[in-house]
N, C-alpha and C. Protein backbone atom coordinates (compact mmCIF):
# COMPACT_ATOMS: atom_id res chain seq x y z
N UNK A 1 0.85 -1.18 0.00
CA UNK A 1 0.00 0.00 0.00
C UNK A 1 0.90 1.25 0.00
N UNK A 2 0.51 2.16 -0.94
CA UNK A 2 1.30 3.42 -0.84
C UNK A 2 0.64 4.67 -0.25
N UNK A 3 1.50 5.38 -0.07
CA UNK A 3 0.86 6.31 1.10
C UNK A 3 1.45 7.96 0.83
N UNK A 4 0.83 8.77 1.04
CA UNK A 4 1.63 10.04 1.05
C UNK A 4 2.30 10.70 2.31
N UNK A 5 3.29 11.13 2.34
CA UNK A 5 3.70 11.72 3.63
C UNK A 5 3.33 13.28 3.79
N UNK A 6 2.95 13.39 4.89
CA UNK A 6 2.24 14.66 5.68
C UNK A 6 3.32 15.88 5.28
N UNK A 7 2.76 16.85 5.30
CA UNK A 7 3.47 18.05 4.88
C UNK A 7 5.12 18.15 5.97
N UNK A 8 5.05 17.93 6.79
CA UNK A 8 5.54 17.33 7.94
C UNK A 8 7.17 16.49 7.29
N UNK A 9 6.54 15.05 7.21
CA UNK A 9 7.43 14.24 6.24
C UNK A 9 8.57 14.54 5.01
N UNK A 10 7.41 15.25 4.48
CA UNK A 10 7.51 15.82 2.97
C UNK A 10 8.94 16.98 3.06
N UNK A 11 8.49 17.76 4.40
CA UNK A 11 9.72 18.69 4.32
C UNK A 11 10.95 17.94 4.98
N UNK A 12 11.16 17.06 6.03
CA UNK A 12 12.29 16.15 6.37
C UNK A 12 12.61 15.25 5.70
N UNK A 13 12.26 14.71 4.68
CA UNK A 13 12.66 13.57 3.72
C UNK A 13 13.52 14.93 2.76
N UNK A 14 12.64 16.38 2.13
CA UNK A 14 13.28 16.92 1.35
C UNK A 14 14.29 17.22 1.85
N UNK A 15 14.87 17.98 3.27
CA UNK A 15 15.89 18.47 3.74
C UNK A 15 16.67 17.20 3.94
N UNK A 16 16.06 16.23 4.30
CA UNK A 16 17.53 15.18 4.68
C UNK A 16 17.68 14.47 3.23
N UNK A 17 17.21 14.21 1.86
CA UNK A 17 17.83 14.49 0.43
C UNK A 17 18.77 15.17 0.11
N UNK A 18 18.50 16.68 0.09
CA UNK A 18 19.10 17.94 -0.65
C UNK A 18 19.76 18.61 0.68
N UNK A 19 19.84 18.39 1.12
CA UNK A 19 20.65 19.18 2.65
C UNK A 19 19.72 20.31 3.10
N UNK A 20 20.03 21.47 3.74
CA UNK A 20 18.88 22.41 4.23
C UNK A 20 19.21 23.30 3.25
N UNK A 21 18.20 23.36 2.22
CA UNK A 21 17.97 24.45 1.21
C UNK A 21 16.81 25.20 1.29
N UNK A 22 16.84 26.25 1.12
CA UNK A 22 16.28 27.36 1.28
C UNK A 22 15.41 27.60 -0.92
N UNK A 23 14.59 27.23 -1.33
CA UNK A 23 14.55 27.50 -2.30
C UNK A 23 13.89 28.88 -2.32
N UNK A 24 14.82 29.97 -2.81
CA UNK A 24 13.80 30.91 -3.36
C UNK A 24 12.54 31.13 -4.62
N UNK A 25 11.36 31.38 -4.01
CA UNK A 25 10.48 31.13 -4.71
C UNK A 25 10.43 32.09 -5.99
N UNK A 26 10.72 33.06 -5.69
CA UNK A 26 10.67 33.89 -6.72
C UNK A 26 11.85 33.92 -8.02
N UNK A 27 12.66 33.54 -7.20
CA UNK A 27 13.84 33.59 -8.10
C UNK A 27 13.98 32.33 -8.37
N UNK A 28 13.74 31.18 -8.21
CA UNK A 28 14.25 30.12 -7.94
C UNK A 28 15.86 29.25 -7.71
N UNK A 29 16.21 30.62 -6.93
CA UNK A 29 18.16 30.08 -6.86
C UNK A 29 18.27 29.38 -5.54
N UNK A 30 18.28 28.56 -5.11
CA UNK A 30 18.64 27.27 -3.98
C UNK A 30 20.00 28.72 -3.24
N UNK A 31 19.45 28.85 -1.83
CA UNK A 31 20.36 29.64 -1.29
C UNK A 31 20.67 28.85 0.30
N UNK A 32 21.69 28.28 0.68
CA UNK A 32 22.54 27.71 1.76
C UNK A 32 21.58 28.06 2.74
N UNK A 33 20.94 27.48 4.03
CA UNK A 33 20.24 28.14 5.07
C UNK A 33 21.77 28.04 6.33
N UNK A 34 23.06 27.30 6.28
CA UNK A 34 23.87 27.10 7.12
C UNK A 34 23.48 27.05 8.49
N UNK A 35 22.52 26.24 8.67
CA UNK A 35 22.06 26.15 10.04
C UNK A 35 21.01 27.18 10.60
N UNK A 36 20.94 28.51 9.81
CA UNK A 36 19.73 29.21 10.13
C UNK A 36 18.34 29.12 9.91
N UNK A 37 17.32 28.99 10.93
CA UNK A 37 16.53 29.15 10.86
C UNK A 37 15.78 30.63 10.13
N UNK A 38 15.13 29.93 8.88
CA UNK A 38 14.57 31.60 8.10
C UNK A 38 13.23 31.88 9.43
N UNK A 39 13.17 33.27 9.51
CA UNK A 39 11.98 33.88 9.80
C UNK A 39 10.87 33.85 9.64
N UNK A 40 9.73 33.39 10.67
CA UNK A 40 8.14 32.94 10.41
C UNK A 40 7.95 34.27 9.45
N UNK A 41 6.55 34.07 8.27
CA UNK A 41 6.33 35.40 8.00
C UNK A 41 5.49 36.59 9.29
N UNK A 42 5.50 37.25 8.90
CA UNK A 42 4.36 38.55 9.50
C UNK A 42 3.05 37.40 9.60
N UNK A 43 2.64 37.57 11.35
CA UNK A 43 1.59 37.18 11.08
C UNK A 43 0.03 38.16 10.96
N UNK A 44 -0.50 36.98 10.08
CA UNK A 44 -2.10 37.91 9.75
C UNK A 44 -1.55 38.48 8.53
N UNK A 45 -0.55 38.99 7.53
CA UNK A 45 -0.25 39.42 6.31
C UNK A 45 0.08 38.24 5.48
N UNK A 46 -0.48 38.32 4.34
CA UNK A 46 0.09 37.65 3.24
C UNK A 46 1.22 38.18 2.24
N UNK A 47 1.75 37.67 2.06
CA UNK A 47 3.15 37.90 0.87
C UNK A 47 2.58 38.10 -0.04
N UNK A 48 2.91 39.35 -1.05
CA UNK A 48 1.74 40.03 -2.09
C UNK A 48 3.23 39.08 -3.29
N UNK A 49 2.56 38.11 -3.84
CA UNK A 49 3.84 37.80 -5.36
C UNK A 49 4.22 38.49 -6.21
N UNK A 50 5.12 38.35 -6.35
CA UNK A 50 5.93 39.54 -7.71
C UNK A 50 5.62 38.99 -8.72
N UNK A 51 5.22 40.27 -9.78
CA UNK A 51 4.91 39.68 -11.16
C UNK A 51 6.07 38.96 -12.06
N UNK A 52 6.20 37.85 -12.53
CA UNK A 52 6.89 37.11 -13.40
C UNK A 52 7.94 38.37 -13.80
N UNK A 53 8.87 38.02 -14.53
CA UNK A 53 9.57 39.01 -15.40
C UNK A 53 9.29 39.36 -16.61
N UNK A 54 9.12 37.81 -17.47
CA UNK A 54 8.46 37.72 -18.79
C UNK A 54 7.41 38.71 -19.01
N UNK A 55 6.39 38.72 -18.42
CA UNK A 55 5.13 39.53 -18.79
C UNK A 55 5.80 41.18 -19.05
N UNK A 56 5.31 41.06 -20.60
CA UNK A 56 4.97 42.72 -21.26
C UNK A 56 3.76 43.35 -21.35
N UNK A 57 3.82 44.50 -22.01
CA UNK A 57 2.52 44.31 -22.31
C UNK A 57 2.89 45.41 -23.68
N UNK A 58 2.06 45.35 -24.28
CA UNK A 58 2.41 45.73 -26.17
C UNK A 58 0.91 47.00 -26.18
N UNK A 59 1.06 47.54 -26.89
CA UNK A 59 0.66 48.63 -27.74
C UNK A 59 -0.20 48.38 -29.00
N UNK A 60 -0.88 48.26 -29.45
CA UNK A 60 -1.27 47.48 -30.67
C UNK A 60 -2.34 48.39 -31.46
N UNK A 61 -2.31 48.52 -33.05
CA UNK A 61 -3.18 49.23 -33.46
C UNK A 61 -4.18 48.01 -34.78
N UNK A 62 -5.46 47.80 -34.40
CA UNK A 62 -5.94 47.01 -35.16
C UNK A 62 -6.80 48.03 -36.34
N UNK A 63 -6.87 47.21 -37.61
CA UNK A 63 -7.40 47.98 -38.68
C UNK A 63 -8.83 46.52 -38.88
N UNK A 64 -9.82 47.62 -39.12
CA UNK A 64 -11.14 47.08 -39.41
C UNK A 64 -10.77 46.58 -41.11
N UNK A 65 -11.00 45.20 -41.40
CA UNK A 65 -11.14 44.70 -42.71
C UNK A 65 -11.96 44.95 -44.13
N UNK A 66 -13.73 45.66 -42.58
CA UNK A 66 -14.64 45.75 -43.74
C UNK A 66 -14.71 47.63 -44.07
N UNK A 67 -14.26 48.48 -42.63
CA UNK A 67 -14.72 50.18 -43.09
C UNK A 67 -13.55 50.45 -43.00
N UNK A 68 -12.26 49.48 -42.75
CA UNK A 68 -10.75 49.82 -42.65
C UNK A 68 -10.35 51.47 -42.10
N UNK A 69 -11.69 51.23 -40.66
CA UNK A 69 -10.95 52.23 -39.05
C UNK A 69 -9.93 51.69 -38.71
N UNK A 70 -9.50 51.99 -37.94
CA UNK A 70 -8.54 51.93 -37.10
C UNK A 70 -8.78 51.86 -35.39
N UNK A 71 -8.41 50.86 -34.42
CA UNK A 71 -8.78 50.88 -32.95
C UNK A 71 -6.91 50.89 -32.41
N UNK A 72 -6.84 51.55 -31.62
CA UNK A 72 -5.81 51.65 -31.01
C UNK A 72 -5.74 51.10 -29.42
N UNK A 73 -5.25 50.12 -28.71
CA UNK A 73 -5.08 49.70 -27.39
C UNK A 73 -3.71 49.31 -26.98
N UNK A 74 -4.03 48.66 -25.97
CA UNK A 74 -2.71 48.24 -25.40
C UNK A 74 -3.41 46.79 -24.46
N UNK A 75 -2.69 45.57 -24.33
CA UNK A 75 -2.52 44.42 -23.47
C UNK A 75 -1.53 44.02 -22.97
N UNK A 76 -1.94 43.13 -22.68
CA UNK A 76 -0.34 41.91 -21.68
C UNK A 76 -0.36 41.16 -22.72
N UNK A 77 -1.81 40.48 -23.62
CA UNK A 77 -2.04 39.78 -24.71
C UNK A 77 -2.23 39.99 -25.73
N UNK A 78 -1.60 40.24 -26.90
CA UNK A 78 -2.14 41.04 -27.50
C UNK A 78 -3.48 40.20 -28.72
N UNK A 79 -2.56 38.63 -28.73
CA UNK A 79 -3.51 37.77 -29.62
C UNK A 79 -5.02 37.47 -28.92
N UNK A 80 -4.93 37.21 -27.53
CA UNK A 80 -6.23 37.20 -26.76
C UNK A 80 -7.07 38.17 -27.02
N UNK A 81 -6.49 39.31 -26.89
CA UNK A 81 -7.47 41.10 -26.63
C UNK A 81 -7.86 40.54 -28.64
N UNK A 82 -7.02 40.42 -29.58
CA UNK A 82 -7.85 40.45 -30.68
C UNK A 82 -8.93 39.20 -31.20
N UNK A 83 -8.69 38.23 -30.24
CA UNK A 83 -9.71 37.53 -30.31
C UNK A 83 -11.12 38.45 -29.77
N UNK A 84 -10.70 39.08 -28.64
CA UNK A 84 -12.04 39.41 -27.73
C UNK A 84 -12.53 40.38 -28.74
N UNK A 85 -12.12 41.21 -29.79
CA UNK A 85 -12.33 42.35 -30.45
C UNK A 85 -13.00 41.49 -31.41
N UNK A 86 -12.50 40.32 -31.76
CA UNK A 86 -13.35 39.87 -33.37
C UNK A 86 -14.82 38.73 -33.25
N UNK A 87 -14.57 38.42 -31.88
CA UNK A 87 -15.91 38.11 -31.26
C UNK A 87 -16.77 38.72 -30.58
N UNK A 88 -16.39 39.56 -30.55
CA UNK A 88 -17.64 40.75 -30.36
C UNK A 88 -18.20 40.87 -28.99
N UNK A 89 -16.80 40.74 -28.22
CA UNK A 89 -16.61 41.19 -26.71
C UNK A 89 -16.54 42.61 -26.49
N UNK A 90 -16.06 43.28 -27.35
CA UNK A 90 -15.81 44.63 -27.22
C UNK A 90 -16.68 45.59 -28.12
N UNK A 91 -17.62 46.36 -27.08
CA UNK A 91 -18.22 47.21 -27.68
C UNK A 91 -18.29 47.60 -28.49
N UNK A 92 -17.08 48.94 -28.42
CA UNK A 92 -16.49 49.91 -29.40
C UNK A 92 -16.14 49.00 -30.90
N UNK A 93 -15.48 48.15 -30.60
CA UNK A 93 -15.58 47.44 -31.75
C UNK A 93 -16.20 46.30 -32.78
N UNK A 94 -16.82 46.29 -31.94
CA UNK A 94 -18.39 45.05 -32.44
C UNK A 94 -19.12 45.28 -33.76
N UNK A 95 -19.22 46.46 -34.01
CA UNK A 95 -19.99 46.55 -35.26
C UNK A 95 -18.79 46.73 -36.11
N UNK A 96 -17.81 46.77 -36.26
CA UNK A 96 -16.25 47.00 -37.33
C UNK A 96 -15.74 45.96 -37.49
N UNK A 97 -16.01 44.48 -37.21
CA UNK A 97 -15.62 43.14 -37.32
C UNK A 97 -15.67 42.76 -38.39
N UNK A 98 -14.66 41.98 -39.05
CA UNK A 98 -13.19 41.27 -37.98
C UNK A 98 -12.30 42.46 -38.74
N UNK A 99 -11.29 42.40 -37.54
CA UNK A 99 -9.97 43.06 -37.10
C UNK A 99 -9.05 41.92 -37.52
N UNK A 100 -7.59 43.33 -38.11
CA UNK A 100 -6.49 42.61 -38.35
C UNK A 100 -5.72 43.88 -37.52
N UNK A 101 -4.44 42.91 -37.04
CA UNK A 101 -3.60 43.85 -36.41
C UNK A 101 -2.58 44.30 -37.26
N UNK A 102 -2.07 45.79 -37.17
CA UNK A 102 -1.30 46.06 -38.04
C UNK A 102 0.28 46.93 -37.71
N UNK A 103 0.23 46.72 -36.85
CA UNK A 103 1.03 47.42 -35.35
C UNK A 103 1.12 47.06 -34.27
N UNK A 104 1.94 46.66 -33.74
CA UNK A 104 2.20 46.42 -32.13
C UNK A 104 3.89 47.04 -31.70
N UNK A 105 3.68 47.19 -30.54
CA UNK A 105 5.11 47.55 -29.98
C UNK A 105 4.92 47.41 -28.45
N UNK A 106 5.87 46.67 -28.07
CA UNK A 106 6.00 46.34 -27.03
C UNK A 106 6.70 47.02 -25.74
N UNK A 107 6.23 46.83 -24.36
CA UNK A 107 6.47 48.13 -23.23
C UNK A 107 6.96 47.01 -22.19
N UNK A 108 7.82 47.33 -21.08
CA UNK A 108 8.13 46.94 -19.65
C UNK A 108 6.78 47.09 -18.91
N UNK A 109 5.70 47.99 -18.93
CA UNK A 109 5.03 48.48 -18.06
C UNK A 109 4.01 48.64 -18.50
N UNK A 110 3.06 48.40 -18.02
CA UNK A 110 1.42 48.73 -18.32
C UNK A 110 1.29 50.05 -18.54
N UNK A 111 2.06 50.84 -17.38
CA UNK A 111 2.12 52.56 -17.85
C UNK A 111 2.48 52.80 -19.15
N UNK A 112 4.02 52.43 -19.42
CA UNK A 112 4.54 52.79 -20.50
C UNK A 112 3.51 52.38 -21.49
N UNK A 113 3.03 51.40 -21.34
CA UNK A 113 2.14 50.82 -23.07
C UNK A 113 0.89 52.25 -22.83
N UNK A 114 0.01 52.33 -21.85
CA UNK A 114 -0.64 53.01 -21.64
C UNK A 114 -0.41 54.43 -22.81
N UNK A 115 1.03 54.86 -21.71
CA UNK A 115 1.32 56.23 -22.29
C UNK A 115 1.12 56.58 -23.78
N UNK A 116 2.09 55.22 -24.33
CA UNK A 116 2.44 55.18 -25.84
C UNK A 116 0.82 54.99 -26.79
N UNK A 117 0.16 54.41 -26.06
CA UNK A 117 -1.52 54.76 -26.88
C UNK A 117 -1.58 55.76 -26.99
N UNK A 118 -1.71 56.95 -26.06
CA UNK A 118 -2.25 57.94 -25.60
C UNK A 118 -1.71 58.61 -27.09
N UNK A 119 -0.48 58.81 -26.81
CA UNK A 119 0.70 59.05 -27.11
C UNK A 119 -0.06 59.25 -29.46
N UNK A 120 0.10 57.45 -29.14
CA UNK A 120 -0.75 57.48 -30.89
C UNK A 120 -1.85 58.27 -30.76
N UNK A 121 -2.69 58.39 -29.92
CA UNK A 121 -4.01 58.45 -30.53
C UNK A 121 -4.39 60.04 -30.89
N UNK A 122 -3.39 60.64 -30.46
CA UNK A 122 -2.47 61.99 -30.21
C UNK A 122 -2.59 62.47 -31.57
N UNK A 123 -1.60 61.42 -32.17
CA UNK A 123 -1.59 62.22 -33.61
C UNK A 123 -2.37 61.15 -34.16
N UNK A 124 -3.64 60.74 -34.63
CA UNK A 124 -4.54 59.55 -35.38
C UNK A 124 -4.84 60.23 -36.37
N UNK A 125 -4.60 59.43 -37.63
CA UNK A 125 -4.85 60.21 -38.70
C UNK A 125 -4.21 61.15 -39.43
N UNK A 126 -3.24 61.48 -38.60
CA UNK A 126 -1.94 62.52 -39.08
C UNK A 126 -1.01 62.06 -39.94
N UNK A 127 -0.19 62.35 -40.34
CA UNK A 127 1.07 62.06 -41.20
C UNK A 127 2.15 61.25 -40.01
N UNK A 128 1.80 61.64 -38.99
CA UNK A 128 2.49 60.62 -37.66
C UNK A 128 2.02 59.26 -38.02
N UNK A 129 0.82 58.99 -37.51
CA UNK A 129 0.00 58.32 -37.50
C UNK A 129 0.52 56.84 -38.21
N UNK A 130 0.14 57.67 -39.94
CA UNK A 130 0.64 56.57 -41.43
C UNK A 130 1.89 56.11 -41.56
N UNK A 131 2.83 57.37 -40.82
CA UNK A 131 4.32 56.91 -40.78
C UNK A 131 4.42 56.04 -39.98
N UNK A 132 3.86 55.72 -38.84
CA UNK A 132 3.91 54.63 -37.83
C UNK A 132 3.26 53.28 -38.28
N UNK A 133 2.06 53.33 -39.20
CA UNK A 133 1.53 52.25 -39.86
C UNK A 133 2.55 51.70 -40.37
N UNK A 134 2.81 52.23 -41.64
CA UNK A 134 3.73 52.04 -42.86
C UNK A 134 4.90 52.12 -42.71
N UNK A 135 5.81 52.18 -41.32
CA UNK A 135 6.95 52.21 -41.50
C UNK A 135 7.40 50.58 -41.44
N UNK A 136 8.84 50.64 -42.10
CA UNK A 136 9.30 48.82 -42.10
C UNK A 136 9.77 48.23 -40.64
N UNK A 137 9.41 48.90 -39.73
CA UNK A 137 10.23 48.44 -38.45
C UNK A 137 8.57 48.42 -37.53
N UNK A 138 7.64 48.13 -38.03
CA UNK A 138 6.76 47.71 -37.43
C UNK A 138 6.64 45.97 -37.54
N UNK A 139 6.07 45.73 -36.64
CA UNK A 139 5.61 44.30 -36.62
C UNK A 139 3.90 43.87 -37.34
N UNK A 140 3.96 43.57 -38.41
CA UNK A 140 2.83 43.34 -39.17
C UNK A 140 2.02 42.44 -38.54
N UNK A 141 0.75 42.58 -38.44
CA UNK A 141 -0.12 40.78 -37.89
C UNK A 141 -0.37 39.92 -39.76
């Protein structure tokens, strides 16, 4: 009969395996505990997690296929958000379906992507605007 060992177990079988390691969760680098006991957390607070590193979030300008507008946003996703746009999750764009993307650029920060909409929607329609469409250092969908 097999059995699982108690959370209990689980951590003395791991420490007497791997010696007393300390895995950092966030980082995941195995750091020496040398006999120290780490610190209970704060009690009654939870540890708020740090966001991944990977996660961006992009800038993106989609062009309507059938009145060929233009919608300007920003995501973390950018292929998800244009699903939600061509199924007719999104308002503003529900009656202009289906969307192709024709622009994206990518940000560190939700702000930064934020800004950089703003930023387009600034000059929309301008000679800015087309130069940013049409230039070769865009990323086409």
């Amino acid at each position: 009969m097999f059995f699982l060992p108690s959370p209990r177990e689980s951590k003395l079988i791991f420490n007497g395996i791997f010696g007393r390691l300390n895995m950092n969760f966030f980082g995941g680098v195995p750091e020496r505990l040398n006999g120290a006991v780490s610190p209970p957390p704060t009690a009654g607070f939870r540890q708020r997690r740090k966001k991944p590193v990977w996660i961006m979030f992009a800038t993106y300008i989609l062009r309507s296929r059938v009145t060929q507008r233009y919608y300007i946003g920003h995501s973390e996703n950018v292929l998800k958000r244009l699903h939600e746009h061509n199924s007719g999750k999104v308002r503003s764009t529900k009656a202009y379906r289906p969307w192709d993307i024709v622009y994206t650029e990518v940000s560190e920060t939700k702000a930064e992507a934020y800004k950089r909409e703003m930023e387009i929607k600034s000059y929309k329609g301008g000679e800015a605007f087309k130069k940013l469409i049409f230039s070769e250092g865009c990323q086409s969908g």
